[in-house]
PDB file of N, CA and C in Angstrom:
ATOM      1  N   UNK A   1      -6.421 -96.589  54.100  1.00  0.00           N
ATOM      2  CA  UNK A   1      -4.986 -96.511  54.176  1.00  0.00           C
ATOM      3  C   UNK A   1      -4.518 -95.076  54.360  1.00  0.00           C
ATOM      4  N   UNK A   2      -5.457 -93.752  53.680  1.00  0.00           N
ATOM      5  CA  UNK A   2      -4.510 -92.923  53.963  1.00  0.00           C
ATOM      6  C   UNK A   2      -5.171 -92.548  54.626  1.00  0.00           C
ATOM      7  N   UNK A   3      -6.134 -92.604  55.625  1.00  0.00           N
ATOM      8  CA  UNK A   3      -6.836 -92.011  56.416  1.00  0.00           C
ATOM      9  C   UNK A   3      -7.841 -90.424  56.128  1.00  0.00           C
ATOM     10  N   UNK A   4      -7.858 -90.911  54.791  1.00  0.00           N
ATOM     11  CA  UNK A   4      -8.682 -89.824  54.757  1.00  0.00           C
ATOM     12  C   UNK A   4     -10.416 -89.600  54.829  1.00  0.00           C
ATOM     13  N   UNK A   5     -11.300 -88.771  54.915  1.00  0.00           N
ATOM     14  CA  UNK A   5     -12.594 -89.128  55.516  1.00  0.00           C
ATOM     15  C   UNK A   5     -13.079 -88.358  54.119  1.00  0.00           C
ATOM     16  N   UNK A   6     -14.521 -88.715  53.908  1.00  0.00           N
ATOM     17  CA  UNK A   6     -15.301 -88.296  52.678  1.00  0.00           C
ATOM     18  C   UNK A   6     -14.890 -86.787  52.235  1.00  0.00           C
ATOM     19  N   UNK A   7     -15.690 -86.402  53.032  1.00  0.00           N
ATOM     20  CA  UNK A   7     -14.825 -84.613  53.033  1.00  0.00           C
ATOM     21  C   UNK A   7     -13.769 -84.655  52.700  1.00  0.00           C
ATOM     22  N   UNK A   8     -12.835 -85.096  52.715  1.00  0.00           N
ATOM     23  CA  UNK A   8     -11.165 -84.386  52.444  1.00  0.00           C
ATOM     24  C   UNK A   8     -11.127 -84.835  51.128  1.00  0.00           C
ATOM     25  N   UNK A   9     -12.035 -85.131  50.414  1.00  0.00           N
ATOM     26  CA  UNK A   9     -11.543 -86.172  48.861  1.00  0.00           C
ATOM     27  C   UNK A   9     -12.596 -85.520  47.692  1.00  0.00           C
ATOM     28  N   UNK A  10     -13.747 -85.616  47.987  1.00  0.00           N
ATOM     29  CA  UNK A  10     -14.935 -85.746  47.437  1.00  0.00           C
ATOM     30  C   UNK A  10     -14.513 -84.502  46.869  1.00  0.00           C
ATOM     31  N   UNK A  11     -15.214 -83.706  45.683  1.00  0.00           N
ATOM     32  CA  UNK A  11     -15.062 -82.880  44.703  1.00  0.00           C
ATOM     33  C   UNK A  11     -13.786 -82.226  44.386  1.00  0.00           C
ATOM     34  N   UNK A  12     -12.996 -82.744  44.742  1.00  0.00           N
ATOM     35  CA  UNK A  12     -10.921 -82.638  44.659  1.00  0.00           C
ATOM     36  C   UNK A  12     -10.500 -83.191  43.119  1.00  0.00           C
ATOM     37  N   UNK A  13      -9.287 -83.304  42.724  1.00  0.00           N
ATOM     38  CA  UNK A  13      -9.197 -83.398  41.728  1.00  0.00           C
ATOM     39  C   UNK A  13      -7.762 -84.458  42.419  1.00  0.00           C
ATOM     40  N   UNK A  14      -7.463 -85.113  41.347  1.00  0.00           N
ATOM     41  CA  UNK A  14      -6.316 -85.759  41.991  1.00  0.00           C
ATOM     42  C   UNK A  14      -4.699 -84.925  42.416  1.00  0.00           C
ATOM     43  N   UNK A  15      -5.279 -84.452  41.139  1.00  0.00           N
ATOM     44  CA  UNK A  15      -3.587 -83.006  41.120  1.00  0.00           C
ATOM     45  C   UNK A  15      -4.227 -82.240  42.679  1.00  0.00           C
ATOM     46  N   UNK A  16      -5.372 -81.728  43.213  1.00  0.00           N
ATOM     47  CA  UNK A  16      -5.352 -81.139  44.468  1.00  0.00           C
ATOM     48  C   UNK A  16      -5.077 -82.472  45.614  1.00  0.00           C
ATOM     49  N   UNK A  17      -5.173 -83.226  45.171  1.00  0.00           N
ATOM     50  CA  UNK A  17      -4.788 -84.440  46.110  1.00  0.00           C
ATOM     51  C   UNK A  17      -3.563 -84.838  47.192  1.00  0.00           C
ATOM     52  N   UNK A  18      -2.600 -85.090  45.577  1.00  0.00           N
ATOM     53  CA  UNK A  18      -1.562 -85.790  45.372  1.00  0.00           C
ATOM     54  C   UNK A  18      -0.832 -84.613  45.287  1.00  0.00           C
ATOM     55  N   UNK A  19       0.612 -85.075  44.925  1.00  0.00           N
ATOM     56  CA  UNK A  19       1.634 -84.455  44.895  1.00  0.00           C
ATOM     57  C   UNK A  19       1.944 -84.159  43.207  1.00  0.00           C
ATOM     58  N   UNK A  20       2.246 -83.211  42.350  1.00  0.00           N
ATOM     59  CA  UNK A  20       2.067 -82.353  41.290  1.00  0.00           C
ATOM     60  C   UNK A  20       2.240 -84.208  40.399  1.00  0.00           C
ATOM     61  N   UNK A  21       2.899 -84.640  40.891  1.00  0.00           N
ATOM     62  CA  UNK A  21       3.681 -86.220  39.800  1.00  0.00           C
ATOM     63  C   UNK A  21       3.045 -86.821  40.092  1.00  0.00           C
ATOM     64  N   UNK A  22       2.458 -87.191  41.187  1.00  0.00           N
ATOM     65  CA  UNK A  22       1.764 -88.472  41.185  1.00  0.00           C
ATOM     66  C   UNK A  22      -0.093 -88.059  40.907  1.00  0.00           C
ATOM     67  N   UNK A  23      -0.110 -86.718  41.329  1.00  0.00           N
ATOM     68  CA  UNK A  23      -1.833 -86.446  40.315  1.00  0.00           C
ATOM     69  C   UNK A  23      -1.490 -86.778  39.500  1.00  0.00           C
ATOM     70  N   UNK A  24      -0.510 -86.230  38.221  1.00  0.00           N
ATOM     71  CA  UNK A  24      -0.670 -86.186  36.979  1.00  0.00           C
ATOM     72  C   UNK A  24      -0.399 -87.612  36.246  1.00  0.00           C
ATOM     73  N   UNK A  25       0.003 -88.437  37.224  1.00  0.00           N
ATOM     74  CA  UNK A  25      -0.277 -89.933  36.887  1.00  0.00           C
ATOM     75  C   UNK A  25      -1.524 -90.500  36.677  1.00  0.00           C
ATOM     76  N   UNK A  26      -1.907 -90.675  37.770  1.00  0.00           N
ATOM     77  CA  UNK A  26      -3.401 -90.990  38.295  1.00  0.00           C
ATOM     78  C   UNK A  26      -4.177 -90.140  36.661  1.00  0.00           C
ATOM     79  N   UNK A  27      -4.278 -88.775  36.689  1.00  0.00           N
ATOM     80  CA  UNK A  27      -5.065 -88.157  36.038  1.00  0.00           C
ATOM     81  C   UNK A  27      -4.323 -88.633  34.609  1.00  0.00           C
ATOM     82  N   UNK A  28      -3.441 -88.995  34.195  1.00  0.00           N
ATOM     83  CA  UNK A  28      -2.888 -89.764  32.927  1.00  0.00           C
ATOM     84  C   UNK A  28      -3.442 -91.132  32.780  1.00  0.00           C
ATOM     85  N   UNK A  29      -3.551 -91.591  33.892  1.00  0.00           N
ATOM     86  CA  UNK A  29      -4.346 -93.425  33.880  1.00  0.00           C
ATOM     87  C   UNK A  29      -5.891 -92.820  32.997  1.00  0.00           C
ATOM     88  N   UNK A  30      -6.303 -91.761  33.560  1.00  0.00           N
ATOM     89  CA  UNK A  30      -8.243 -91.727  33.692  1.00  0.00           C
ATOM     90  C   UNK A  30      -8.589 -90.887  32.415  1.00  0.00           C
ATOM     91  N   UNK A  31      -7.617 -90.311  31.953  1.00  0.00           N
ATOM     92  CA  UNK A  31      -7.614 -89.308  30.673  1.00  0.00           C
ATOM     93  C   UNK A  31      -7.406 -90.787  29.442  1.00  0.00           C
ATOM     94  N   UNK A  32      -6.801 -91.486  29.589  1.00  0.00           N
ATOM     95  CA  UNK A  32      -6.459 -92.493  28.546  1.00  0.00           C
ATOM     96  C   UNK A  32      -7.675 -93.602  28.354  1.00  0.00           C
ATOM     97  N   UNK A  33      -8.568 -93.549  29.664  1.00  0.00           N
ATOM     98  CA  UNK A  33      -9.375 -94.877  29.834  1.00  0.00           C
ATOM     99  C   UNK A  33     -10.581 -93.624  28.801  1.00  0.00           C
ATOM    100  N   UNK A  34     -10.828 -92.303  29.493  1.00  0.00           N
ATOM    101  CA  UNK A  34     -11.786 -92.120  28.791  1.00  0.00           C
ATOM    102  C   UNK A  34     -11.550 -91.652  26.709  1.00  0.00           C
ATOM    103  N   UNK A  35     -10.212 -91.413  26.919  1.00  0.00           N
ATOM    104  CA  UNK A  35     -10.231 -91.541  24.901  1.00  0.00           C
ATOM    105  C   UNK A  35     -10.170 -92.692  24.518  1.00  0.00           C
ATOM    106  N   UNK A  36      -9.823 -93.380  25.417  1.00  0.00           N
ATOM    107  CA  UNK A  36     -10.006 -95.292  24.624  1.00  0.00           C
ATOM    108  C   UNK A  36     -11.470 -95.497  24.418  1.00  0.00           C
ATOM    109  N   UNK A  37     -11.631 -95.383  25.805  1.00  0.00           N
ATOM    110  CA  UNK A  37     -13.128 -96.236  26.299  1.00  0.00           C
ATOM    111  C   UNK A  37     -12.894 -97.317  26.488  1.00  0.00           C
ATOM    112  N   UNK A  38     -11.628 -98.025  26.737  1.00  0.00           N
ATOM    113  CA  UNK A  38     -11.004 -99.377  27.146  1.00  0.00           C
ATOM    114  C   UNK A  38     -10.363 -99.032  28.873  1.00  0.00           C
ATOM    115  N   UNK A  39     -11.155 -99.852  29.601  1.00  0.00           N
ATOM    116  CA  UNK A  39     -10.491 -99.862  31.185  1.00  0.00           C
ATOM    117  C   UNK A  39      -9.333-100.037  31.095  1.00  0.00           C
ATOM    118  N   UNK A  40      -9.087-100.164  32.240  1.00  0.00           N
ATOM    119  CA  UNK A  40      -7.109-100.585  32.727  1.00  0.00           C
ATOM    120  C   UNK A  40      -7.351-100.822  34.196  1.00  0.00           C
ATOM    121  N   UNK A  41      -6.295-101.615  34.838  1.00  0.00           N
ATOM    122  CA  UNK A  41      -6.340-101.848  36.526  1.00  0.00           C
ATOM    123  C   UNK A  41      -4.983-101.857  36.411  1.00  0.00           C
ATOM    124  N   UNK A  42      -4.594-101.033  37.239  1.00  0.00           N
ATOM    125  CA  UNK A  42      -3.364 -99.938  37.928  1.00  0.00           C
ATOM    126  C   UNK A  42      -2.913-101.040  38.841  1.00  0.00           C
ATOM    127  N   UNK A  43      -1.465-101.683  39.566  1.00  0.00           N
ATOM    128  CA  UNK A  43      -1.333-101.982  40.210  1.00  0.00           C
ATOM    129  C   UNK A  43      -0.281-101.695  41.501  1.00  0.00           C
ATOM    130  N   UNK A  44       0.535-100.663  40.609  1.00  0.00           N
ATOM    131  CA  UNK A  44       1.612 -99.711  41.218  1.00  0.00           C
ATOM    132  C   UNK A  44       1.251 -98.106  41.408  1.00  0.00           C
ATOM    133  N   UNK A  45       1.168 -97.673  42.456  1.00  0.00           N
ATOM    134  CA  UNK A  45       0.763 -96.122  42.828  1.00  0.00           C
ATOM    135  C   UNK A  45       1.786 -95.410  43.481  1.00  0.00           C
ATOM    136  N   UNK A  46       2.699 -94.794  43.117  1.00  0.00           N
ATOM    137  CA  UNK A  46       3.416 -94.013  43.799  1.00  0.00           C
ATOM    138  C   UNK A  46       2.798 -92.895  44.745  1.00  0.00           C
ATOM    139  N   UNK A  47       2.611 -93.241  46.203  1.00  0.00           N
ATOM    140  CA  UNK A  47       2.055 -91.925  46.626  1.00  0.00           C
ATOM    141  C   UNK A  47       3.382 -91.543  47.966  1.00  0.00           C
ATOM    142  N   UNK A  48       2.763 -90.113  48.014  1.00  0.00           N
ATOM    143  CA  UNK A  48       4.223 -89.535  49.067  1.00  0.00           C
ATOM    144  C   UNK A  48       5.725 -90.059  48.899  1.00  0.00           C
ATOM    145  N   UNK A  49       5.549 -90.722  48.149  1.00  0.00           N
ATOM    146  CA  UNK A  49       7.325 -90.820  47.452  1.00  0.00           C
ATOM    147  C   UNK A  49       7.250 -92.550  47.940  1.00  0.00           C
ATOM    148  N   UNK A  50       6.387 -92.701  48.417  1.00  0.00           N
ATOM    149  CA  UNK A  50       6.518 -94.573  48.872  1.00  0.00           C
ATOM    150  C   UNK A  50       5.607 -95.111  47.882  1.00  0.00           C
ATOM    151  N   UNK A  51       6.035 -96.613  47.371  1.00  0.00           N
ATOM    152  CA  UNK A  51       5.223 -96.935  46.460  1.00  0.00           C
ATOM    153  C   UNK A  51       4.595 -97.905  47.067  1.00  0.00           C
ATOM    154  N   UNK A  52       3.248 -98.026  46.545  1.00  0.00           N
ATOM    155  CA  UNK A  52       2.189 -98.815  47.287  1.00  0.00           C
ATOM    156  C   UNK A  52       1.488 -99.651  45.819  1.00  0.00           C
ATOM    157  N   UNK A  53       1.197-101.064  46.346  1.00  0.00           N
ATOM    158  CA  UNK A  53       0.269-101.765  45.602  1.00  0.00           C
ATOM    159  C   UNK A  53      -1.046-102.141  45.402  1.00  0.00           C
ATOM    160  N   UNK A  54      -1.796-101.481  44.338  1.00  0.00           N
ATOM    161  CA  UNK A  54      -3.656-101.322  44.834  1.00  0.00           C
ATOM    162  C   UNK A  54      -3.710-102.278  43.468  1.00  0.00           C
ATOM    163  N   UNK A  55      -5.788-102.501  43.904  1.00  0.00           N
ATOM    164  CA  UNK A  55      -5.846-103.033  42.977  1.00  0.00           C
ATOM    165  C   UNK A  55      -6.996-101.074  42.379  1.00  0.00           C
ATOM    166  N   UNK A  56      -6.304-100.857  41.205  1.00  0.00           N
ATOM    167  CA  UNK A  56      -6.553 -99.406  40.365  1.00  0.00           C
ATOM    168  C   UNK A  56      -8.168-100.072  39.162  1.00  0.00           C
ATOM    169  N   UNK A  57      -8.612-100.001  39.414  1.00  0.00           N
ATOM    170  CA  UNK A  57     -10.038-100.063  38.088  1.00  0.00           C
ATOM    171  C   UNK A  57     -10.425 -98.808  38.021  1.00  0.00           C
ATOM    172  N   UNK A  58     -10.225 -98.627  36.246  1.00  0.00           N
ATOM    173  CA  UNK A  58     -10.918 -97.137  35.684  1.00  0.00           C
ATOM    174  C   UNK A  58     -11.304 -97.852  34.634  1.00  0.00           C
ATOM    175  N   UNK A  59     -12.791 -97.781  34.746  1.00  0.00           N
ATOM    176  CA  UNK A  59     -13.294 -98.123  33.901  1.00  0.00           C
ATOM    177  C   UNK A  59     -14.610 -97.217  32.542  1.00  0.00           C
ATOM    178  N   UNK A  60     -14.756 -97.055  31.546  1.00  0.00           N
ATOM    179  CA  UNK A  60     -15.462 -96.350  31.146  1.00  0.00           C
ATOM    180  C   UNK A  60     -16.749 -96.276  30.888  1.00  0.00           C
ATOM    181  N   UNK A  61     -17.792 -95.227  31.487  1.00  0.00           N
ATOM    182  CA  UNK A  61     -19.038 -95.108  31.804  1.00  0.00           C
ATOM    183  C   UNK A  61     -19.986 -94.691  30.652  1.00  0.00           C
ATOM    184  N   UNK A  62     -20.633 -95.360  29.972  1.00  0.00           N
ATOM    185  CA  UNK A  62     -20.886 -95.182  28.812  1.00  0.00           C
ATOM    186  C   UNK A  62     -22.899 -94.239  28.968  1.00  0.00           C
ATOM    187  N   UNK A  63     -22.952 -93.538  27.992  1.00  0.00           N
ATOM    188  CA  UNK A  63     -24.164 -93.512  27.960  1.00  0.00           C
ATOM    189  C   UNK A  63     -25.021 -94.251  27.440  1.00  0.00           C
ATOM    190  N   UNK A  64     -26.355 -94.343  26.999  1.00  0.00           N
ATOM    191  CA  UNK A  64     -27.256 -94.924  25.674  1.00  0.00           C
ATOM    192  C   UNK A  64     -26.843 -95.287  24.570  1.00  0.00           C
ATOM    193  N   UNK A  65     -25.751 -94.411  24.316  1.00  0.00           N
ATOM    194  CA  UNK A  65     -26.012 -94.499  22.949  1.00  0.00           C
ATOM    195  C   UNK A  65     -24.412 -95.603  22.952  1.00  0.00           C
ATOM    196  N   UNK A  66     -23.704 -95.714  24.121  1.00  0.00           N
ATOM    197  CA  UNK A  66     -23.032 -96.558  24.129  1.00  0.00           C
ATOM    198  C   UNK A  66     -21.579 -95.315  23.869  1.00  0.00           C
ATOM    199  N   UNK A  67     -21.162 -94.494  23.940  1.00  0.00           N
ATOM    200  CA  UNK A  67     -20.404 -93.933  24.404  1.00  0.00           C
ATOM    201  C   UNK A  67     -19.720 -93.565  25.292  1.00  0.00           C
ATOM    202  N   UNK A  68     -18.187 -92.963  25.307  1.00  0.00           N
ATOM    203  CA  UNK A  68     -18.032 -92.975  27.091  1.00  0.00           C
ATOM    204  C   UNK A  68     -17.963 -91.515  26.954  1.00  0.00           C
ATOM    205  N   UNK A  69     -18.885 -91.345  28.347  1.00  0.00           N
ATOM    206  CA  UNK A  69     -19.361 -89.907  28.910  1.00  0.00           C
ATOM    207  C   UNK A  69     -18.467 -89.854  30.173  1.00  0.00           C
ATOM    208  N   UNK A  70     -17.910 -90.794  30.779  1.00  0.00           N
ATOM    209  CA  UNK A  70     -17.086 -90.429  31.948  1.00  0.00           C
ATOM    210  C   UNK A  70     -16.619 -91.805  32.276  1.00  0.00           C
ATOM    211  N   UNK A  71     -16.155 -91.846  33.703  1.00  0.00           N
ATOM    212  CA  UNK A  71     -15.294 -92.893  34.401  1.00  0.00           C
ATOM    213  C   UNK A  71     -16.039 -93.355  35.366  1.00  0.00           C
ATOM    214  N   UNK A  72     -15.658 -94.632  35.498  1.00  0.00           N
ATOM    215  CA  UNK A  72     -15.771 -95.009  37.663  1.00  0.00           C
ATOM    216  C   UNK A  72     -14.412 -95.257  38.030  1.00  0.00           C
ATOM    217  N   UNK A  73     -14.183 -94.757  38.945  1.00  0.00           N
ATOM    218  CA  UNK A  73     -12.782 -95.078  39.456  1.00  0.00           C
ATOM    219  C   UNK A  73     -13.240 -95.643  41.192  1.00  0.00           C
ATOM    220  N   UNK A  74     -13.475 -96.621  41.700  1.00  0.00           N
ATOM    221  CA  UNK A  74     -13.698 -96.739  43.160  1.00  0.00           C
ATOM    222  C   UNK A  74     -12.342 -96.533  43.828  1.00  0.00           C
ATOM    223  N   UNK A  75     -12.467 -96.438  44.753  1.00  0.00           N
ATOM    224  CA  UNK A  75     -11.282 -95.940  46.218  1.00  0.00           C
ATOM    225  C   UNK A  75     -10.391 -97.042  45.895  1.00  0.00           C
ATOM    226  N   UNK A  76      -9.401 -96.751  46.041  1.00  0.00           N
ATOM    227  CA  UNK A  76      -7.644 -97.581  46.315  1.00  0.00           C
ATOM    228  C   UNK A  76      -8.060 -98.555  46.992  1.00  0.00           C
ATOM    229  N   UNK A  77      -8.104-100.103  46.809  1.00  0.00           N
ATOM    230  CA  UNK A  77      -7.941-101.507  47.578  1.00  0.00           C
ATOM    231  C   UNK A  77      -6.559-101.413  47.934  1.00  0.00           C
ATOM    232  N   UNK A  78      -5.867-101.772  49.029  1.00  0.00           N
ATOM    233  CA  UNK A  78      -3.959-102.177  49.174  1.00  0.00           C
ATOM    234  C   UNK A  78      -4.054-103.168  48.774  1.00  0.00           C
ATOM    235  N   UNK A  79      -2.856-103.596  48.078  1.00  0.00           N
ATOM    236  CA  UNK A  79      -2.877-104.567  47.967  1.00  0.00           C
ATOM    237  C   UNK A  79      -1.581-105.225  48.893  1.00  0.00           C
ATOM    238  N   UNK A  80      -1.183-104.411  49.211  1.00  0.00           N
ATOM    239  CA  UNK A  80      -0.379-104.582  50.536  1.00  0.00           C
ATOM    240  C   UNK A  80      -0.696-105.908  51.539  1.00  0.00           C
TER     241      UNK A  80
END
């Protein structure tokens, strides 16, 4: 959807992404999944000031010992 290619994304942060409000959304969804350690699926994304409908999974990546050490977040589905 937004046409972007591996390169333009890959080691970015969402705030270098997005626009200052809508990173700090996104990065508010993925900051909450990892102090929970409870997923969430996003279904409203405000991007470029138009709002769009994805299906959002952040889910938390646990180690061994059963902790969460990080996230998966896969690419934006439209749900358009």
């Amino acid at each position: 959807m937004l046409a972007w290619v591996v390169q333009d994304w890959v080691g970015h942060t969402d705030l270098e992404l997005l626009s200052h409000d809508e990173g700090e959304v996104l990065t508010a969804i993925k900051q909450q999944v990892l102090r929970s350690g409870v997923g969430t699926t996003e279904t409203t994304v405000t991007f470029q000031g138009e709002t769009h409908h994805f299906d959002l999974t952040v889910e938390p990546l646990r180690d061994y010992n059963g902790d969460c050490a990080g996230l998966t977040s896969p690419p934006l589905i439209s749900l358009n």
